[in-house]
Protein backbone atom coordinates (compact mmCIF):
# COMPACT_ATOMS: atom_id res chain seq x y z
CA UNK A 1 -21.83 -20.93 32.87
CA UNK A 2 -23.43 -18.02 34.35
CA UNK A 3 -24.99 -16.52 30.90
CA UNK A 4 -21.57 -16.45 29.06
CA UNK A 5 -21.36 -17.30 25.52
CA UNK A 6 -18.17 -18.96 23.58
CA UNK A 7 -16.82 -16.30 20.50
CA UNK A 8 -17.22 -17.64 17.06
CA UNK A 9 -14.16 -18.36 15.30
CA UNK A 10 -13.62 -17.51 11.85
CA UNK A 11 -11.89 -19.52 9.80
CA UNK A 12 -10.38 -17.42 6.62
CA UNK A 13 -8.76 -13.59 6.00
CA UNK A 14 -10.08 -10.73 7.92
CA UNK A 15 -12.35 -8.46 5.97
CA UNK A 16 -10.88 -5.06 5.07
CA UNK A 17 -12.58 -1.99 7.04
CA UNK A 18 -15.93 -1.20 6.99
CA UNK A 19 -17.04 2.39 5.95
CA UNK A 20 -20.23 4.35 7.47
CA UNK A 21 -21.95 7.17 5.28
CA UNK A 22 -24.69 9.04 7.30
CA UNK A 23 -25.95 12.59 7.83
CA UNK A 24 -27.27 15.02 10.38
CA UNK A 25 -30.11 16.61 11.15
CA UNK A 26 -32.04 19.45 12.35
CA UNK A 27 -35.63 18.69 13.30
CA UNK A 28 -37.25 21.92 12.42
CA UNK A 29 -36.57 21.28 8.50
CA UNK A 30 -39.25 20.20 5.90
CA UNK A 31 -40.15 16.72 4.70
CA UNK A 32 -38.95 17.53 1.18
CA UNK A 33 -35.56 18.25 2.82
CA UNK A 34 -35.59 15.58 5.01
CA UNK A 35 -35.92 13.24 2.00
CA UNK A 36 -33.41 15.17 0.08
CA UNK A 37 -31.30 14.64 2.53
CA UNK A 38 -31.62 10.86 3.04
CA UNK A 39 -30.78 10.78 -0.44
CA UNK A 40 -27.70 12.30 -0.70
CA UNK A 41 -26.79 9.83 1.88
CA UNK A 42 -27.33 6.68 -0.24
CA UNK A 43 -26.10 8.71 -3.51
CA UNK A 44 -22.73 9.03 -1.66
CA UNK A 45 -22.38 5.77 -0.16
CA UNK A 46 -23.27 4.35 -4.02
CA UNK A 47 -20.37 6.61 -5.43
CA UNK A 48 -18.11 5.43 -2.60
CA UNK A 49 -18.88 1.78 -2.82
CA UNK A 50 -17.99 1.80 -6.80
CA UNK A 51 -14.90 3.60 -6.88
CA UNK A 52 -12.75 2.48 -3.35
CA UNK A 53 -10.94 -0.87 -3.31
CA UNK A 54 -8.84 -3.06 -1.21
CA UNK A 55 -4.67 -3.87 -1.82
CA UNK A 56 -6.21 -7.48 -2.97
CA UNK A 57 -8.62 -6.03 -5.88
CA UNK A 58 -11.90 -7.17 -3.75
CA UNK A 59 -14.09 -4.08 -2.18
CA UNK A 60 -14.72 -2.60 1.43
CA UNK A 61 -18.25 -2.99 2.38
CA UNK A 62 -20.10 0.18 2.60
CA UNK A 63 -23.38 0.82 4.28
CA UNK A 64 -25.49 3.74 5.48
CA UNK A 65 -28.37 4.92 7.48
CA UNK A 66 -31.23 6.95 6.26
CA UNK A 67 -31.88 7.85 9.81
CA UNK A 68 -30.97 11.44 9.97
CA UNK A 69 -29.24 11.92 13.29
CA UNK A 70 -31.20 15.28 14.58
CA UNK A 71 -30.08 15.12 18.25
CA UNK A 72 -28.66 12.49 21.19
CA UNK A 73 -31.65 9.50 20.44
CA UNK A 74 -31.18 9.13 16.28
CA UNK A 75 -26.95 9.49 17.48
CA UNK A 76 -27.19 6.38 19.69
CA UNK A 77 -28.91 4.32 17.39
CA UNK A 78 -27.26 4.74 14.09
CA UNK A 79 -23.92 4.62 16.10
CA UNK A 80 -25.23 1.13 17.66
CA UNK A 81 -26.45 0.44 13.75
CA UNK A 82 -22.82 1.18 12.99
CA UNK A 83 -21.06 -0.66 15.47
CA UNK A 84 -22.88 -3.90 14.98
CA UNK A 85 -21.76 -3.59 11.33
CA UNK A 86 -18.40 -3.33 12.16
CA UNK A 87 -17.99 0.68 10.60
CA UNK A 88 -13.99 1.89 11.06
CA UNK A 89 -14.66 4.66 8.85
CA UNK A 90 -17.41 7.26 9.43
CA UNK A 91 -18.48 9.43 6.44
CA UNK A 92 -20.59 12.50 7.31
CA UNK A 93 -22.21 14.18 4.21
CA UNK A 94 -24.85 17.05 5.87
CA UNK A 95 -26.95 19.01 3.46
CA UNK A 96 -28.57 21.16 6.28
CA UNK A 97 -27.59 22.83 9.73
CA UNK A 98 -27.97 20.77 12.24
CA UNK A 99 -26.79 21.11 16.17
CA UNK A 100 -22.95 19.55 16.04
CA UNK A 101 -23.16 18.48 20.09
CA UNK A 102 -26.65 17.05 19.74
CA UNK A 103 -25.79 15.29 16.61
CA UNK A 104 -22.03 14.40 15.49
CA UNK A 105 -20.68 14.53 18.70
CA UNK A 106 -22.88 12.27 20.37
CA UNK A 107 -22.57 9.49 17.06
CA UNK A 108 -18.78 10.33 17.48
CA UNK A 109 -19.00 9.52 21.49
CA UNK A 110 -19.37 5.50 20.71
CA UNK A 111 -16.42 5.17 18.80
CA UNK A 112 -12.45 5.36 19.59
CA UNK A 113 -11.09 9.07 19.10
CA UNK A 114 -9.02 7.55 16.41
CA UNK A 115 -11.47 6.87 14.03
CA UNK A 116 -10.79 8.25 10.20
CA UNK A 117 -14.24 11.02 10.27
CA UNK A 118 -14.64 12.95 6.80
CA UNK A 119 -17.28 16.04 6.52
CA UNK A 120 -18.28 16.15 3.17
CA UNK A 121 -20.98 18.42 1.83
CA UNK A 122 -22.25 20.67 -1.03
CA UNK A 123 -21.70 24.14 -0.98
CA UNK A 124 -25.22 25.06 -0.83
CA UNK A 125 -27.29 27.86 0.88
CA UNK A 126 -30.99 26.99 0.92
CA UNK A 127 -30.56 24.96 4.34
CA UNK A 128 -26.51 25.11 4.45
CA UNK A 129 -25.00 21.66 5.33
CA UNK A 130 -21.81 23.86 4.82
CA UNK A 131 -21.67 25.75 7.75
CA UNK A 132 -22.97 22.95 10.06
CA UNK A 133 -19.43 21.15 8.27
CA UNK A 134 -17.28 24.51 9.58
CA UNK A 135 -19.29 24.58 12.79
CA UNK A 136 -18.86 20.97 13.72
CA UNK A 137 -15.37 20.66 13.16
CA UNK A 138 -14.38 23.93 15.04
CA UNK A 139 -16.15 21.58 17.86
CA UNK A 140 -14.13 18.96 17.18
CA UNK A 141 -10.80 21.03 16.57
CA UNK A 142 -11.50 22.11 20.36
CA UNK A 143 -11.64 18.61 22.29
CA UNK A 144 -8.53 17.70 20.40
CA UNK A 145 -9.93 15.88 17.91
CA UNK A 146 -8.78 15.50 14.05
CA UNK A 147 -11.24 15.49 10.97
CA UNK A 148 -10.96 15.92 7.41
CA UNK A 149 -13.53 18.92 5.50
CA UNK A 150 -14.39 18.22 1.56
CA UNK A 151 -16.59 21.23 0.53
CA UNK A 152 -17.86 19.49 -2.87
CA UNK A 153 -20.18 20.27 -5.12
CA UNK A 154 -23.62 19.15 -5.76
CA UNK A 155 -27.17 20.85 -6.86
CA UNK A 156 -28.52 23.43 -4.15
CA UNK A 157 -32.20 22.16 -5.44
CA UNK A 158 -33.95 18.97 -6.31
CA UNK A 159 -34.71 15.77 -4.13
CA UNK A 160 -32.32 13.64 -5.79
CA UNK A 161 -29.00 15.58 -6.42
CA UNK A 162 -25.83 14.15 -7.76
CA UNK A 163 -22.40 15.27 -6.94
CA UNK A 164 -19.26 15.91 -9.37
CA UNK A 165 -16.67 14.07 -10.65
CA UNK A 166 -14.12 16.31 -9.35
CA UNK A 167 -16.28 15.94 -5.31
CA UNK A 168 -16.57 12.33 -5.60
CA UNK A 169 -12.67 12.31 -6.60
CA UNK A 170 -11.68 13.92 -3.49
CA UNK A 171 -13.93 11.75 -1.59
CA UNK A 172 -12.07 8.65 -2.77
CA UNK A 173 -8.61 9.93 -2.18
CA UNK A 174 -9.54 10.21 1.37
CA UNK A 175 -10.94 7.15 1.99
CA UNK A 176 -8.02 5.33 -0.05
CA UNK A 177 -6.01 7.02 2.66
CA UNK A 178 -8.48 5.58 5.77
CA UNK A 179 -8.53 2.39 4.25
CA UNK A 180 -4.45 2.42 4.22
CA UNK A 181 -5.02 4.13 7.89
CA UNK A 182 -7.51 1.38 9.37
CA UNK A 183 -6.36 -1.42 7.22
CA UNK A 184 -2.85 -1.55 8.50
CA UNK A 185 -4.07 -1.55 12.47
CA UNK A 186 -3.59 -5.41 13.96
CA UNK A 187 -1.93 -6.41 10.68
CA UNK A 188 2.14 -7.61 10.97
CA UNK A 189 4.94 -8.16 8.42
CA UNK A 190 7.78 -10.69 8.53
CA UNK A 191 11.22 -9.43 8.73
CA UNK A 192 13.91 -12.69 8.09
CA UNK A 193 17.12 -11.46 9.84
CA UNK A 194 18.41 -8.26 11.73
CA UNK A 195 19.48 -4.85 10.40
CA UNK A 196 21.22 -5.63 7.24
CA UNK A 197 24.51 -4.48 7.10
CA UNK A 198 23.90 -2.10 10.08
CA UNK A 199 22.00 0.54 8.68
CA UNK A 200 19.67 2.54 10.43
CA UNK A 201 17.13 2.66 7.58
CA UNK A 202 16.66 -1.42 8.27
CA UNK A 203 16.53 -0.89 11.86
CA UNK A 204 12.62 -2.88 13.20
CA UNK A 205 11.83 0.12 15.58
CA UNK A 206 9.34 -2.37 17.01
CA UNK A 207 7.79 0.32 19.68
CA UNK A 208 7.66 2.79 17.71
CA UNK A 209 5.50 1.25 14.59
CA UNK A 210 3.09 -0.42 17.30
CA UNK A 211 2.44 2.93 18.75
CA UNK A 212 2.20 5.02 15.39
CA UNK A 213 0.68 2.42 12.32
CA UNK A 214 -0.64 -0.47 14.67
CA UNK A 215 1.29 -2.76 12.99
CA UNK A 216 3.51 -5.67 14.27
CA UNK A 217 6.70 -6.74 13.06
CA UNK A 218 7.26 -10.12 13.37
CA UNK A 219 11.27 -11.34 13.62
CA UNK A 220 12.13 -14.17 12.38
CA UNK A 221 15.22 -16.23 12.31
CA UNK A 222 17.02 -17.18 9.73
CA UNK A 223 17.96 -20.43 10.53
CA UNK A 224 14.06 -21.36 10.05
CA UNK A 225 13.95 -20.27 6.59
CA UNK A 226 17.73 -21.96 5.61
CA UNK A 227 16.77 -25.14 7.43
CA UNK A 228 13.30 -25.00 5.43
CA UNK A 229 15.15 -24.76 2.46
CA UNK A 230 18.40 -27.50 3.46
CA UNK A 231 15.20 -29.75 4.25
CA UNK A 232 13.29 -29.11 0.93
CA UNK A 233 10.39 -28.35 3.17
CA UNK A 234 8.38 -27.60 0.16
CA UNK A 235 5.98 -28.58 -2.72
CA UNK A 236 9.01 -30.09 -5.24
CA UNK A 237 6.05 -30.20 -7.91
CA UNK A 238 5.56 -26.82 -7.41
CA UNK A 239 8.90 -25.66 -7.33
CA UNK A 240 8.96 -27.40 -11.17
CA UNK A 241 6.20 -25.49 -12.37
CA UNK A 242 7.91 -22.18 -11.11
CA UNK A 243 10.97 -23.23 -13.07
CA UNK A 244 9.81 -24.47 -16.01
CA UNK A 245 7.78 -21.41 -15.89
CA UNK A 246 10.33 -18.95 -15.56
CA UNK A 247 12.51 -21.14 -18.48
CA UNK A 248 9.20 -20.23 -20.78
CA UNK A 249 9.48 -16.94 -20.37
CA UNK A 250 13.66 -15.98 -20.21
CA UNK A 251 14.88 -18.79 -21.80
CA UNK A 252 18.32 -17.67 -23.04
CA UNK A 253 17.92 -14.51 -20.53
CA UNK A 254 18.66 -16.49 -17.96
CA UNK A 255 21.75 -17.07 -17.61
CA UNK A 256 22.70 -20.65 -16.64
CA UNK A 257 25.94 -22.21 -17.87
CA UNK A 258 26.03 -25.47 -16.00
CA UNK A 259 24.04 -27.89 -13.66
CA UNK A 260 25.45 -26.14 -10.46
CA UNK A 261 24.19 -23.08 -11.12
CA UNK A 262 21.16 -24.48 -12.30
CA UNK A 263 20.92 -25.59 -8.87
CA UNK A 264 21.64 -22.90 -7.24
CA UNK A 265 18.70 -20.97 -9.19
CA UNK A 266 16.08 -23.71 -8.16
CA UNK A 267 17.42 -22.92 -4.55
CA UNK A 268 16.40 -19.04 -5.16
CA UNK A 269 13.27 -20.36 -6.62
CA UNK A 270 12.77 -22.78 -3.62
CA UNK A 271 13.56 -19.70 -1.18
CA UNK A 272 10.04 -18.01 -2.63
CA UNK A 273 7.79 -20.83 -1.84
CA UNK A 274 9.30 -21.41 1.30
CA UNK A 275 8.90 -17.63 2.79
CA UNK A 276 5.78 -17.79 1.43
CA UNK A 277 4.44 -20.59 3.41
CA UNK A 278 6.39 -19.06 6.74
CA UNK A 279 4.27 -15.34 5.54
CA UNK A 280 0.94 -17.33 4.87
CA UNK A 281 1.24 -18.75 8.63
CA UNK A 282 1.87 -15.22 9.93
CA UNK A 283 -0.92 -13.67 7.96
CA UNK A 284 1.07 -11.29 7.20
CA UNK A 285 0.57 -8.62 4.50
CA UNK A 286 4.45 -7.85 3.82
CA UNK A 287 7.97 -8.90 4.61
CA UNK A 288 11.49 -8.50 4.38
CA UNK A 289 14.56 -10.60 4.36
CA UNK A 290 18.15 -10.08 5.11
CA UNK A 291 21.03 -10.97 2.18
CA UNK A 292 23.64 -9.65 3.34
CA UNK A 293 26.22 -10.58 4.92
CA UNK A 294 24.84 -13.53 6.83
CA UNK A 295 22.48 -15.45 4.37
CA UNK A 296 24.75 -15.02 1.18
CA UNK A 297 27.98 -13.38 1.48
CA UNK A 298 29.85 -14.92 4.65
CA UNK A 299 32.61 -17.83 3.97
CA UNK A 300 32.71 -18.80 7.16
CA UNK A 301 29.13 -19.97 7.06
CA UNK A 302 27.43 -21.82 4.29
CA UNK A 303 26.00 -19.05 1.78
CA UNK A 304 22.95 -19.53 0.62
CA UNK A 305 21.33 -18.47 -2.80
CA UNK A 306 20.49 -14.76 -3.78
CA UNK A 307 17.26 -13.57 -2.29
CA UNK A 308 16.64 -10.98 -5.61
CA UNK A 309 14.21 -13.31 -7.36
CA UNK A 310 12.13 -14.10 -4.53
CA UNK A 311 11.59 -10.50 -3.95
CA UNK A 312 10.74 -9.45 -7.19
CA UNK A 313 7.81 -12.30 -6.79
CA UNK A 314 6.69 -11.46 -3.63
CA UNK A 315 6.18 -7.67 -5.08
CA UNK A 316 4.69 -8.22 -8.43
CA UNK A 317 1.03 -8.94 -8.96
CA UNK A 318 1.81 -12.61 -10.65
CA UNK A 319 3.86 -15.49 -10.90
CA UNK A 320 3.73 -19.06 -12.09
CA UNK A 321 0.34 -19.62 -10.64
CA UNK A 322 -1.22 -16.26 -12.53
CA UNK A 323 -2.54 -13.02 -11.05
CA UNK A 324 -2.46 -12.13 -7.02
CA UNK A 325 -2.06 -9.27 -5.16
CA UNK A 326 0.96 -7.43 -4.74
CA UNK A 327 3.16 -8.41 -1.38
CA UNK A 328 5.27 -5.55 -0.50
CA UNK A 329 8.64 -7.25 0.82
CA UNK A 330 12.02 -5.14 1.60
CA UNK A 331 15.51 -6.26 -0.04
CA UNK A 332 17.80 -6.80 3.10
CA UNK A 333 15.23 -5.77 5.47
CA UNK A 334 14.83 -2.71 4.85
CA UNK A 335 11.96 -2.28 7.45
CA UNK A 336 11.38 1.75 7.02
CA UNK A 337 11.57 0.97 3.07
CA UNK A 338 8.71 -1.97 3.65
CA UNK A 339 6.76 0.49 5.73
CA UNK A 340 6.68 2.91 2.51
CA UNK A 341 6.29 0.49 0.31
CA UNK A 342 2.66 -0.67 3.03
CA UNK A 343 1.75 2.96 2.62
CA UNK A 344 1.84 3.35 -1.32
CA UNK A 345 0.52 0.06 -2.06
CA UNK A 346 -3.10 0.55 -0.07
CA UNK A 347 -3.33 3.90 -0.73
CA UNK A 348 -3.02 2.91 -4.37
CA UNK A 349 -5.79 -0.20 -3.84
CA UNK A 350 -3.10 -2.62 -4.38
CA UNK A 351 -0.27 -0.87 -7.17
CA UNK A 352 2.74 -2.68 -6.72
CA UNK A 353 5.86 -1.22 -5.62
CA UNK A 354 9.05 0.15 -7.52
CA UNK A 355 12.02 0.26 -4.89
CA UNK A 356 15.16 1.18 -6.19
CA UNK A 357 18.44 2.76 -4.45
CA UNK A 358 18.99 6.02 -4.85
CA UNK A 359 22.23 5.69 -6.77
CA UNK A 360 22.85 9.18 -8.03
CA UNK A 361 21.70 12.86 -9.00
CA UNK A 362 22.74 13.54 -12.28
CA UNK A 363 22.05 17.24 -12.94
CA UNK A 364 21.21 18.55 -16.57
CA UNK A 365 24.84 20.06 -16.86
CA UNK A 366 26.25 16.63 -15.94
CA UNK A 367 24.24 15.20 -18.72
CA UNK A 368 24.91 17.20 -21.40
CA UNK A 369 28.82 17.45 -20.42
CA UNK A 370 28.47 13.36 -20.41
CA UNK A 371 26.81 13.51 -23.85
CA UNK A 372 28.87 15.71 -25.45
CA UNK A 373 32.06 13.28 -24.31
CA UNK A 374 30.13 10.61 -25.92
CA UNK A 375 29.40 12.17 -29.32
CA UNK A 376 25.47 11.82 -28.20
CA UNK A 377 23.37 14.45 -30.50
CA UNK A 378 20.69 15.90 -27.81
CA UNK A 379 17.62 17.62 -28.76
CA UNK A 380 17.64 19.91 -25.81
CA UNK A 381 13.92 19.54 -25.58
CA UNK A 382 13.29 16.39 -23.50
CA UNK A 383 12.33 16.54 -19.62
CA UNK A 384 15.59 14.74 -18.72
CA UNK A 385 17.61 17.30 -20.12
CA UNK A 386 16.04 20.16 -18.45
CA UNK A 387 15.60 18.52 -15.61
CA UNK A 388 17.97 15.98 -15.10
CA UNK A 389 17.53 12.31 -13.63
CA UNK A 390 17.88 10.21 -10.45
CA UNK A 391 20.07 7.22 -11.17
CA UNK A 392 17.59 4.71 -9.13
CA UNK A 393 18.91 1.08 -9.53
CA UNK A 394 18.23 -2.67 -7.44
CA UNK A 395 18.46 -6.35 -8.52
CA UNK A 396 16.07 -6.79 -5.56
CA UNK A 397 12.55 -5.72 -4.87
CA UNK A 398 11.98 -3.77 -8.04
CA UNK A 399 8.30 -5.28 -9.14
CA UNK A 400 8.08 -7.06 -12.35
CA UNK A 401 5.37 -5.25 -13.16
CA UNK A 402 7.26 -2.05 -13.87
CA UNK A 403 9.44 -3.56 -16.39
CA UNK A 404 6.57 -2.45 -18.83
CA UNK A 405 3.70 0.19 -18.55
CA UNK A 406 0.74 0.32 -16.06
CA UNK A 407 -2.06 -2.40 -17.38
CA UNK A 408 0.60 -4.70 -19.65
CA UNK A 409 0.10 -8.47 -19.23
CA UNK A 410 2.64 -10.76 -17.60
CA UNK A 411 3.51 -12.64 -20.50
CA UNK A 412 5.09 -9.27 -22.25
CA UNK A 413 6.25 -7.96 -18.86
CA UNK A 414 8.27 -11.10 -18.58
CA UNK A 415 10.06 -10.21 -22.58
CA UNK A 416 11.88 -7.30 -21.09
CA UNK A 417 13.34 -8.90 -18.00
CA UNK A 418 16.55 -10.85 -17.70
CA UNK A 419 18.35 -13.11 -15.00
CA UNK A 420 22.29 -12.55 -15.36
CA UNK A 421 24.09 -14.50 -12.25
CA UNK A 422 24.53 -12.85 -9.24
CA UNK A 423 28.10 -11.74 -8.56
CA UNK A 424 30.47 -14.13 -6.48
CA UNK A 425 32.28 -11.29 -4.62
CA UNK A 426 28.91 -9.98 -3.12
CA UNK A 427 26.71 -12.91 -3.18
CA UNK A 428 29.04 -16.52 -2.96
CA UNK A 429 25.66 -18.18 -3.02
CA UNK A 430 25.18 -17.58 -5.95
CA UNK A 431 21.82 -18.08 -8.22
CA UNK A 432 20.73 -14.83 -10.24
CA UNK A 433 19.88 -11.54 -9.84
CA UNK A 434 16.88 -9.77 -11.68
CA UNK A 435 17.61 -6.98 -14.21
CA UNK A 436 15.03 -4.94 -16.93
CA UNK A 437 14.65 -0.81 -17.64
CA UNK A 438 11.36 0.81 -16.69
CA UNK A 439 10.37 2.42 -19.74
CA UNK A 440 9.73 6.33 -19.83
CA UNK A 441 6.18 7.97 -18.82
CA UNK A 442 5.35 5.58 -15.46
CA UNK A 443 4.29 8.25 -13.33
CA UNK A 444 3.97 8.12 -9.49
CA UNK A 445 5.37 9.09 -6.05
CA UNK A 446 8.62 8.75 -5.09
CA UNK A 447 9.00 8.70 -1.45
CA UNK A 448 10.61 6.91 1.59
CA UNK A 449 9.37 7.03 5.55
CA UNK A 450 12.25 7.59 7.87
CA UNK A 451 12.22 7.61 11.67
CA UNK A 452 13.56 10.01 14.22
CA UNK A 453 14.72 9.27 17.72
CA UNK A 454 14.94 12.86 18.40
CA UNK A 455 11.57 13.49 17.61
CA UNK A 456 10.20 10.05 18.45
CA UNK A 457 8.43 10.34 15.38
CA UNK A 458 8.08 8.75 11.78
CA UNK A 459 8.18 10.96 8.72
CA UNK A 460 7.83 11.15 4.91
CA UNK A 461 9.43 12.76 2.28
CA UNK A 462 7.99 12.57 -1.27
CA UNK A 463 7.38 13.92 -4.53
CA UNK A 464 5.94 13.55 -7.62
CA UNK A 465 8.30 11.52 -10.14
CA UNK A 466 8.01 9.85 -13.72
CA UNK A 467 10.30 7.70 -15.41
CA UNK A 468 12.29 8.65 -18.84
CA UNK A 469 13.45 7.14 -21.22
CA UNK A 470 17.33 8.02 -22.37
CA UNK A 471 19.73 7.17 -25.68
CA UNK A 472 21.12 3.92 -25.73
CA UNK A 473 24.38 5.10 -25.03
């Protein structure tokens, strides 16, 4: 071998992205600048390293360089310092002018044009970092080039300044977003089945999501997963504990009223474990799976049980075994839902998703004409009234988490959820369905990604939302 060496293979999950923090330069400033400088670096990669987090709980590593990059020789070799550490995400935080072609631009030359660069600095005079952050980026801005400004605040004087709450917030937003951004790049989900029901919104535009998210979509029959299943090609001990499990916790709420549809439950239960196993092989970070009309609803073939359980599993943060991390998987295969439902969850470090069909718009008029048919005394003060609701229901992917309040523990999560049986004119495989009611003051975004072909482009439409609660009748 002429000098070649074999690549090291690593045996485990991929580490989540890397982040950079590192400043420029100019090398006609002071010492005492020059070390104020250097320690704004470390001060912002220690505020950045405690507050950003990965979909899975565990945390990005972070690292810096105290070299200050005054021109094309400190560039190289923190860039080289960076690259051998793996950095996806380069953090720029300059307290004093420095020469944006000498300096940024030569760091930035090393690394693809694609990679998530934030400017963030203090808005102070003495040796102003601000209008190197301005100056650079019009540079940038000209060679095409994207990157995102934070003018923050932090002391114009002292060697060892500390910025605000309200500059370090910012900072993490962004990087939540450049995790979600980097993270997602060489990952792939598993999509059981086609476009359910031929919808557009569950079309796999395979090309498309490559080109724009890096991410691979990985289709998968669904013979695999019913033969799986026919086979028992699982843990039966397992498959046990998830039962007896889920008994514990519904008992009467689920409703079973003889040993075939007991059966038929284990097989919704044995679905889980089995697309688990097929996603664990994948490494993938999401899925979806098609119900309908295939898998579940077509005489002619042999349905299948109801895939609403196993969804609500793969998207909550626990099950019979305890805590884990959220999975984001798509009722019927809803790939532009999943791709959402991606977003949200690692821009959130790991919140699990609430999908629900948008069932209907019930305007405040329609509300109070509906109460007043019902005898229903309103006290014309609550948001829903004013405002009105959206109708959002599904048996499917709706996360058990948000049958209760942010932070509440499985155990009372799993008090407020029931397991009526599916019904036989939609579903004639039967097994059950998942039902509970959000309670009122979740707050989040409410939002979908949709794809054009006229455009060639994905977009997003979303908004701020919070649940409410209404009158029992």
């Amino acid at each position: 071998m002429a000098g070649s060496s074999k690549a090291g293979i690593k045996k485990g999950k991929a580490a989540g992205p890397v982040i950079g923090v590192f400043a420029t330069g100019d090398p006609r400033i002071d010492e005492p600048s020059r070390r104020r400088a250097r320690n704004i670096v470390g001060m912002a990669a220690e505020v950045i390293a405690d507050r950003v987090k990965l979909p899975d709980g565990s945390k990005p590593r972070v690292v810096y360089s105290d070299l200050l990059v005054d021109g094309e020789r400190q560039a190289d070799l923190v860039a080289r310092a960076f690259k051998d550490e793996q950095v996806e995400i380069i953090v720029c935080v300059p307290d004093t002018w420095a020469f944006p072609q000498l300096s940024l631009l030569s760091l930035l030359a090393h690394f693809p044009a694609d990679t998530p660069l934030l400017l963030a600095c203090g808005n102070s005079a003495p040796k102003p970092g601000v209008v190197f952050t301005h100056a650079a980026n019009g540079a940038l801005a000209q060679s095409g080039r994207l990157a995102h400004i934070i003018v923050g605040k932090w002391p114009d004087l002292g060697e060892k300044p500390q910025m605000s709450a309200a500059t370090a917030s910012e900072i993490e937003d962004w990087l939540m977003a450049a995790i979600a951004r980097v993270g997602l790049k060489g990952k792939r989900v598993g999509i059981f089945g086609h476009d359910s029901m031929g919808m557009e919104t569950a079309l796999a535009h395979v090309i498309p999501t490559r080109n724009t998210f890096g991410l691979e979509i990985s289709r998968i029959d669904m013979k695999l997963a019913a033969d799986m299943v026919n086979k028992k090609a699982y843990d039966a001990k397992e498959l046990a504990a998830l039962r007896a499990w889920v008994d514990k916790h519904l008992g009467p709420r689920l409703e079973i009223k003889n040993k075939k549809q007991s059966q038929n439950f284990d097989q919704c239960l044995a679905m889980y474990l089995v697309v688990r196993g097929i996603l664990a092989d994948l490494d993938a970070i999401g899925g979806g799976f098609m119900s309908q009309l295939e898998w579940g609803s077509d005489r002619r073939g042999i349905p299948m049980g109801v895939a609403d359980v196993m969804e609500s599993l793969f998207n909550s943060t626990f099950d019979h075994r305890g805590r884990k991390p959220a999975m984001p998987f798509a009722t019927e295969a809803d790939v532009q839902g999943l791709l959402t439902m991606l977003g949200f969850t690692w821009l959130t470090g790991g919140n699990p998703p609430l999908f629900m069909d948008f069932r209907k718009v019930w305007e405040a008029w329609e509300l109070r004409e509906l109460a007043q048919s019902l005898n229903v005394q309103l006290a014309g003060n609550t948001l829903w009234e004013k405002r009105g609701i959206v109708d959002g229901d599904n048996s499917g992917s709706a996360s058990l988490d948000w049958a209760g309040k942010p932070g509440a523990k499985p155990d009372e999560l799993m008090k407020r959820v029931s397991m009526p049986l599916a019904d036989e004119n939609y579903f004639c495989g039967m097994g059950n369905s998942v039902t509970f009611v959000s309670p009122g003051g979740v707050e989040g975004i409410a939002g979908r990604i949709a794809y054009s072909t006229l455009s060639g482009k994905f977009s997003l439409v979303w908004d701020e939302a919070v649940t409410v609660d209404l009158p029992p009748r």
